[in-house]
N, C-alpha and C. Protein backbone atom coordinates (compact mmCIF):
# COMPACT_ATOMS: atom_id res chain seq x y z
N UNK A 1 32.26 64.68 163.41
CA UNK A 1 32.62 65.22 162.12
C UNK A 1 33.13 64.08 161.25
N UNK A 2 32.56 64.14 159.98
CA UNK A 2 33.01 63.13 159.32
C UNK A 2 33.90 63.27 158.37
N UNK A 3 34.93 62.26 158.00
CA UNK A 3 35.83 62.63 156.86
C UNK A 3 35.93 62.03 155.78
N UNK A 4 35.94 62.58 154.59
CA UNK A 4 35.75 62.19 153.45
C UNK A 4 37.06 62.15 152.32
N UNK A 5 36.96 60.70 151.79
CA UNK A 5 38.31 61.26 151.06
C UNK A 5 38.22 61.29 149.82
N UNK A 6 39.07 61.92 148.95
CA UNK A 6 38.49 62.55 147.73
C UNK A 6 39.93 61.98 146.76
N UNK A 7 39.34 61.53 146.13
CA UNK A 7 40.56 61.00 145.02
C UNK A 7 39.79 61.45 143.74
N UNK A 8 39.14 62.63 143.37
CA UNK A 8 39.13 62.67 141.53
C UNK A 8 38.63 64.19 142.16
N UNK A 9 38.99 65.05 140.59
CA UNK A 9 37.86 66.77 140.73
C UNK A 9 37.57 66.39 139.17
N UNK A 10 36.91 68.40 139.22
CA UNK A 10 37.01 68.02 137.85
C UNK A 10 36.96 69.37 137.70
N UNK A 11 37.58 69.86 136.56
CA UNK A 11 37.65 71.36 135.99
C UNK A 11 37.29 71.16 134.28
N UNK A 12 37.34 72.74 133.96
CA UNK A 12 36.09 72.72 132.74
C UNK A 12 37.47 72.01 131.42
N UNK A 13 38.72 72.19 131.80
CA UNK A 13 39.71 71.56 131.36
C UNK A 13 40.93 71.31 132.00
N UNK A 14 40.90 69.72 132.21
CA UNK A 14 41.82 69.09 133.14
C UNK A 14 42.90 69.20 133.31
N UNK A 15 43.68 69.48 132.01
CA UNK A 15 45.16 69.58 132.37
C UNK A 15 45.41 70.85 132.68
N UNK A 16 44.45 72.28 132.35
CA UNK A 16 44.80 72.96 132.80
C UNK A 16 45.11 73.84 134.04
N UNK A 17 46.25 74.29 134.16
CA UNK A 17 46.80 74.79 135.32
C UNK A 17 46.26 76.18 135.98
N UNK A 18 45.04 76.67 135.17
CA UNK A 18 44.46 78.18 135.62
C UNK A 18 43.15 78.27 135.96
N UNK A 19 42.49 77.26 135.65
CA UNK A 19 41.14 76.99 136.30
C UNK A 19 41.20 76.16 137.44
N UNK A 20 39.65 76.87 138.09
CA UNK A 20 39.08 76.35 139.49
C UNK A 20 38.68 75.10 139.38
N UNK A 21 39.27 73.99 140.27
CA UNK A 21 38.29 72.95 140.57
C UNK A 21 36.94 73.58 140.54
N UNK A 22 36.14 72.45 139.90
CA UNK A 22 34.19 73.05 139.65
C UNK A 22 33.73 71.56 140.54
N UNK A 23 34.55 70.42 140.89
CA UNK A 23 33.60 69.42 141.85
C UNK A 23 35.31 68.61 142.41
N UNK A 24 34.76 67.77 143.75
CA UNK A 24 35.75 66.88 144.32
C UNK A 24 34.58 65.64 144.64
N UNK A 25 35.60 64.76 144.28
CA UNK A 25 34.57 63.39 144.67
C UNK A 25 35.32 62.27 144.84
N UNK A 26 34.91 61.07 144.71
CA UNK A 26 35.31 59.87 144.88
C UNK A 26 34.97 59.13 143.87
N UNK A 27 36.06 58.50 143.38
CA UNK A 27 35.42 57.26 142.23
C UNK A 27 35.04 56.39 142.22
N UNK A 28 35.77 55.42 143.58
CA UNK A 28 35.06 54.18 144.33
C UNK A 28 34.19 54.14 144.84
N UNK A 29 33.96 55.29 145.76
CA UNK A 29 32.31 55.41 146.11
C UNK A 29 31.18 56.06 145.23
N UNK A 30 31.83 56.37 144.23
CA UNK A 30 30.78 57.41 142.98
C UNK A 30 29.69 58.17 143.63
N UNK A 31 30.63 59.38 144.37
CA UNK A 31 30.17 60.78 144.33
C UNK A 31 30.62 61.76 144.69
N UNK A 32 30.17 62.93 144.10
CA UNK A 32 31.36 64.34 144.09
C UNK A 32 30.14 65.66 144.55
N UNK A 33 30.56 66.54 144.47
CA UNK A 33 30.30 67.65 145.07
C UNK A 33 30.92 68.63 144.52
N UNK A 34 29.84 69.61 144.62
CA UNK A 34 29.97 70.85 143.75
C UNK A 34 31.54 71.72 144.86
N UNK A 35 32.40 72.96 143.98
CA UNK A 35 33.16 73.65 144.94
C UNK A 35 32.47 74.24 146.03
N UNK A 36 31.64 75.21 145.71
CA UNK A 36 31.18 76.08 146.39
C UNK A 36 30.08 74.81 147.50
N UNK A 37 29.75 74.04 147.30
CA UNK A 37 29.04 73.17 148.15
C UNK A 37 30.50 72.30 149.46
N UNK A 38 31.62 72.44 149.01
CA UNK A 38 32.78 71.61 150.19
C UNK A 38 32.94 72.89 150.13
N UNK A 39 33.20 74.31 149.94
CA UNK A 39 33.80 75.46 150.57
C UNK A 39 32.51 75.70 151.60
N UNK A 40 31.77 75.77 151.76
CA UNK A 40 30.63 75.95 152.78
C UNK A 40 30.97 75.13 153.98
N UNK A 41 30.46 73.33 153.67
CA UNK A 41 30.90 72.58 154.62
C UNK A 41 32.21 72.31 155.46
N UNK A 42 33.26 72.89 154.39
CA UNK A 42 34.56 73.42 155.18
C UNK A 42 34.27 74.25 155.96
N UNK A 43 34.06 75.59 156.12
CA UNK A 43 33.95 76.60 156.26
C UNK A 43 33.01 76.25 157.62
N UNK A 44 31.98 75.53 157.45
CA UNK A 44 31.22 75.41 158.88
C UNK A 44 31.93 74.52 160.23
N UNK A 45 33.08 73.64 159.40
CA UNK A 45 33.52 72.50 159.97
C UNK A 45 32.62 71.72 160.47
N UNK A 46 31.63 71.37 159.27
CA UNK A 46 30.91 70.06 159.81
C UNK A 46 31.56 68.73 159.40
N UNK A 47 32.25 68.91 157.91
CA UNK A 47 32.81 68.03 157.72
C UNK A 47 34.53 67.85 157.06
N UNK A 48 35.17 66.76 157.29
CA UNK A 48 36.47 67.26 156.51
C UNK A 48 37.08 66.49 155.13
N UNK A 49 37.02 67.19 154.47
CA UNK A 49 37.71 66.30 153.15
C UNK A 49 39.40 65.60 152.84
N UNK A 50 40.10 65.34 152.66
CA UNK A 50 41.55 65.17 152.40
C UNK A 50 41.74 63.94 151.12
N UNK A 51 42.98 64.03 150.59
CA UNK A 51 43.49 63.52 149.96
C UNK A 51 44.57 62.28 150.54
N UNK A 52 45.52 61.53 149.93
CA UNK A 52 46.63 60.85 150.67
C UNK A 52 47.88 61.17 149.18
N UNK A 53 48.64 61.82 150.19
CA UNK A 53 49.80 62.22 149.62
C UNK A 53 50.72 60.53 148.97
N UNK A 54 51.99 60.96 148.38
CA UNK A 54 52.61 59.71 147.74
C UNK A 54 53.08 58.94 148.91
N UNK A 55 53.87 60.07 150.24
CA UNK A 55 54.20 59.40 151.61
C UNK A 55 52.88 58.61 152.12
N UNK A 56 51.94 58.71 151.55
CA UNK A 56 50.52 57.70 152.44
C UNK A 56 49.82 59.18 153.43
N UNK A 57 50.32 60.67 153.69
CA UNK A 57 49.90 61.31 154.51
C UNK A 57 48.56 61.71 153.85
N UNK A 58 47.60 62.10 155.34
CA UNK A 58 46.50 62.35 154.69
C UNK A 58 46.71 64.11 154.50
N UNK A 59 46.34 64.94 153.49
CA UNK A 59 46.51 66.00 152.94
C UNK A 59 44.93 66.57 153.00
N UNK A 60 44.53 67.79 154.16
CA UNK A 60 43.55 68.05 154.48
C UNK A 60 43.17 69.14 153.24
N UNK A 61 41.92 69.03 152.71
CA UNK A 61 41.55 70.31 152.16
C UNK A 61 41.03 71.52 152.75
N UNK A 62 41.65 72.52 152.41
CA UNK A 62 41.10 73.75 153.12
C UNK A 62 40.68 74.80 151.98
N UNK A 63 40.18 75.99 152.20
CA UNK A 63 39.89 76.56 151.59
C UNK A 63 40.82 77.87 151.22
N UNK A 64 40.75 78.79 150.62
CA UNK A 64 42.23 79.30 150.34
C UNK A 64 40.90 80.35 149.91
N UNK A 65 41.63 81.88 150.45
CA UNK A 65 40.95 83.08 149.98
C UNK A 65 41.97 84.45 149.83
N UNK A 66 42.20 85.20 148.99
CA UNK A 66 42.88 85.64 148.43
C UNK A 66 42.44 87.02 147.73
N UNK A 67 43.25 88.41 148.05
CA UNK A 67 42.49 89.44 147.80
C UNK A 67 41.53 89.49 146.37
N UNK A 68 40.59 89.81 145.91
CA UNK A 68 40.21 90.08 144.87
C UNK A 68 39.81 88.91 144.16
N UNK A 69 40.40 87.94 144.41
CA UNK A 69 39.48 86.26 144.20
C UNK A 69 39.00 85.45 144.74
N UNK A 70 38.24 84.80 143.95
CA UNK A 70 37.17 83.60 144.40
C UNK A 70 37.92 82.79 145.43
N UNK A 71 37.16 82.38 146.30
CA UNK A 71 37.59 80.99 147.04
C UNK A 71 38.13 79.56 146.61
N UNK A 72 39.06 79.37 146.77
CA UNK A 72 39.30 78.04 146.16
C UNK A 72 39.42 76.70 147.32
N UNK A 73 39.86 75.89 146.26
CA UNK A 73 40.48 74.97 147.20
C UNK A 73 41.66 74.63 147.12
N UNK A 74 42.46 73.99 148.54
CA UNK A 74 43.95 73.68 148.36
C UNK A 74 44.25 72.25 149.58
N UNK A 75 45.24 71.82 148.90
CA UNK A 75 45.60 70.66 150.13
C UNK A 75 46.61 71.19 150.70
N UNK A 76 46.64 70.75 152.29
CA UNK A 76 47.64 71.01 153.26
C UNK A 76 47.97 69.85 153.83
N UNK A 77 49.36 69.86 153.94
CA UNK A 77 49.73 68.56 154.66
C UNK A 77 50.58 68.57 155.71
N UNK A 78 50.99 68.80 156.77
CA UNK A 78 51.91 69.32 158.26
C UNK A 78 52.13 70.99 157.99
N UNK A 79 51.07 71.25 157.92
CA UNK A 79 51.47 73.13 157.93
C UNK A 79 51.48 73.69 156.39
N UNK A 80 51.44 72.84 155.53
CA UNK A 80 52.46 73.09 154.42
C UNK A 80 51.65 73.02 152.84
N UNK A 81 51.40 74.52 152.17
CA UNK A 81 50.35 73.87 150.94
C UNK A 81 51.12 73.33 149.83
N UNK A 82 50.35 72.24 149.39
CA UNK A 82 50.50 71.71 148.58
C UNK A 82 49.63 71.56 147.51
N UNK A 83 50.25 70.60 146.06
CA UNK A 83 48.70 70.61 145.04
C UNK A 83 48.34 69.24 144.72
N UNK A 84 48.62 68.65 145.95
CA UNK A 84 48.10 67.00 145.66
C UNK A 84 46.65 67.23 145.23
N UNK A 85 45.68 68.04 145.21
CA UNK A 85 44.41 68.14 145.27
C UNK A 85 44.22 68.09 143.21
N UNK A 86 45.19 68.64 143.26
CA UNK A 86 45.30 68.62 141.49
C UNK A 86 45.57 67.89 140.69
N UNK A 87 46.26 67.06 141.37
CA UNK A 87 47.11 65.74 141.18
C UNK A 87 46.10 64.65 141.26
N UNK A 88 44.87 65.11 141.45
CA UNK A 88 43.86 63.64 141.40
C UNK A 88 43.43 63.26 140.06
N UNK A 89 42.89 62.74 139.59
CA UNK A 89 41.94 62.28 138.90
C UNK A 89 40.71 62.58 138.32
N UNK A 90 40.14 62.63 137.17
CA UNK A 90 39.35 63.00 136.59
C UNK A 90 37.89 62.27 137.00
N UNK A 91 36.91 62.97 137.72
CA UNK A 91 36.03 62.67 138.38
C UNK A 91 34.72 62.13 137.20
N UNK A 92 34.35 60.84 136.77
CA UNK A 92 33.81 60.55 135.88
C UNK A 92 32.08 60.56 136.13
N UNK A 93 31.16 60.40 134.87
CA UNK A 93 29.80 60.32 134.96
C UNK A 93 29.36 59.40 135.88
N UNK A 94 29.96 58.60 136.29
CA UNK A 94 29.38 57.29 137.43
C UNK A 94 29.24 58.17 138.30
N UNK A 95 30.41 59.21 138.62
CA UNK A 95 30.37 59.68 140.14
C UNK A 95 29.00 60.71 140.08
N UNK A 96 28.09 60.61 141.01
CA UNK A 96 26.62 61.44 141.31
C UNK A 96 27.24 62.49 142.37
N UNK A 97 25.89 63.42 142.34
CA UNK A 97 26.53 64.57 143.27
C UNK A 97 25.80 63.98 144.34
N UNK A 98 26.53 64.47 145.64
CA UNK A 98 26.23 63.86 147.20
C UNK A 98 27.37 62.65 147.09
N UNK A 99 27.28 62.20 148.95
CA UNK A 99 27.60 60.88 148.62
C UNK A 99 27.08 59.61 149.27
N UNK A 100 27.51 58.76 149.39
CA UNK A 100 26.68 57.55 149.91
C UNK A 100 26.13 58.07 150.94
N UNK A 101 24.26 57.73 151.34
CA UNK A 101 23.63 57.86 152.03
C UNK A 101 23.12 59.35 152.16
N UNK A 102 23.58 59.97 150.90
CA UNK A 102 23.41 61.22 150.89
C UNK A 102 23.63 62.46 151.80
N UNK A 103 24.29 62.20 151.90
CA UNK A 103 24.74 63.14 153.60
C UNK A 103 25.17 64.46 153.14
N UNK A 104 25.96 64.42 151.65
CA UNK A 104 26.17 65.91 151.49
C UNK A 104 25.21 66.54 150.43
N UNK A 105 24.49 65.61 149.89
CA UNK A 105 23.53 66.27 148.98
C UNK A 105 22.50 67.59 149.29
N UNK A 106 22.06 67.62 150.54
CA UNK A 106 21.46 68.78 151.04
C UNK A 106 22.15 69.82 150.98
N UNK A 107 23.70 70.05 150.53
CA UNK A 107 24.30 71.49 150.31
C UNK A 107 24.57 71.82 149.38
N UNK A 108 24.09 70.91 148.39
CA UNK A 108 24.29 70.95 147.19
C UNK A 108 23.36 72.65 146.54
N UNK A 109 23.87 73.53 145.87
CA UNK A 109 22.73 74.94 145.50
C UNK A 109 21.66 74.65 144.66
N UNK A 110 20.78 75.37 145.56
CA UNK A 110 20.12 75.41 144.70
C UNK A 110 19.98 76.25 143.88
N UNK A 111 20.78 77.68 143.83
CA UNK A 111 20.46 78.44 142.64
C UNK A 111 21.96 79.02 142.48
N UNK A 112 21.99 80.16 142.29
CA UNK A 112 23.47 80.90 141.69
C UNK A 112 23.88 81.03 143.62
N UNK A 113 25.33 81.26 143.39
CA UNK A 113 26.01 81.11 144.54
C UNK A 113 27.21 82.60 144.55
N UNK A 114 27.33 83.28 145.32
CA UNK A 114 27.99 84.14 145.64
C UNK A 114 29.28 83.96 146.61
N UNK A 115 30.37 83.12 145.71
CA UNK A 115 31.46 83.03 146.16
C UNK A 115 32.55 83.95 147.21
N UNK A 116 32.02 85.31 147.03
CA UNK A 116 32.99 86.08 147.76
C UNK A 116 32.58 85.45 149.46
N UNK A 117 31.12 85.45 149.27
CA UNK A 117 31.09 85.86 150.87
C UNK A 117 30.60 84.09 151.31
N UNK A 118 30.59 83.17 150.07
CA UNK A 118 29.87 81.69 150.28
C UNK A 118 28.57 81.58 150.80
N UNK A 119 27.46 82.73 150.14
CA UNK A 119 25.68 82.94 150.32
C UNK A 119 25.24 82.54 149.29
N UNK A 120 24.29 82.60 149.35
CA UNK A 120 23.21 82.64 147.75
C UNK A 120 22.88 83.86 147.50
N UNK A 121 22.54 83.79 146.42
CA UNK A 121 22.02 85.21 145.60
C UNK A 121 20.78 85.18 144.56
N UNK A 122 20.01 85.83 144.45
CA UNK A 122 19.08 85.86 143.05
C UNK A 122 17.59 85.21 144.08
């Protein structure tokens, strides 16, 4: 299993505090990934994403599901959620979807995505 670390997202407006992350990526390696594409690969545990907290800890992403809403994402760090995941960085046009060597690009959707249950639809 491989781990990936994610220092930038990006939402449809950054500072705000009520929208879903819509991608997580990397800036040094320039590439990100759709939500619903790391809620899958979470979800299968093929692969793992995390952050590094201000202590240097690595802060695992998990997925967070909640009556009546969408799946999100959240960082955990010794048991414990946190929103270092929010606290990243604004994931810029350099960053491509997939990432080096393309390894996650194959989960990338191809069409509309049905968050409740993480299928496709249409």
């Amino acid at each position: 299993m491989a781990e990936y670390h994610v220092t930038c997202i990006n939402k449809p407006h950054h500072q705000s505090k009520h929208e879903h992350i819509t991608h997580i990526g990397n800036l040094a390696e320039k590439w990100r990934i759709t939500r619903e594409a790391a809620i899958r690969i979470i979800d299968s545990k093929e692969h793992r994403f995390y952050t590094i907290d201000r202590e240097r800890r690595k802060c695992y992403i998990e997925v967070v599901r909640e009556h009546g809403k969408d799946p999100f994402l959240r960082t955990q760090a010794d048991g414990e959620w946190n929103d270092n995941l929010l606290a990243q960085t604004e994931c810029d046009e350099t960053c491509r979807i997939g990432v080096p060597g393309g390894g996650l690009a194959s989960h990338e959707p191809k069409g509309p995505v049905d968050l409740r249950g993480g299928g496709r639809h249409g």
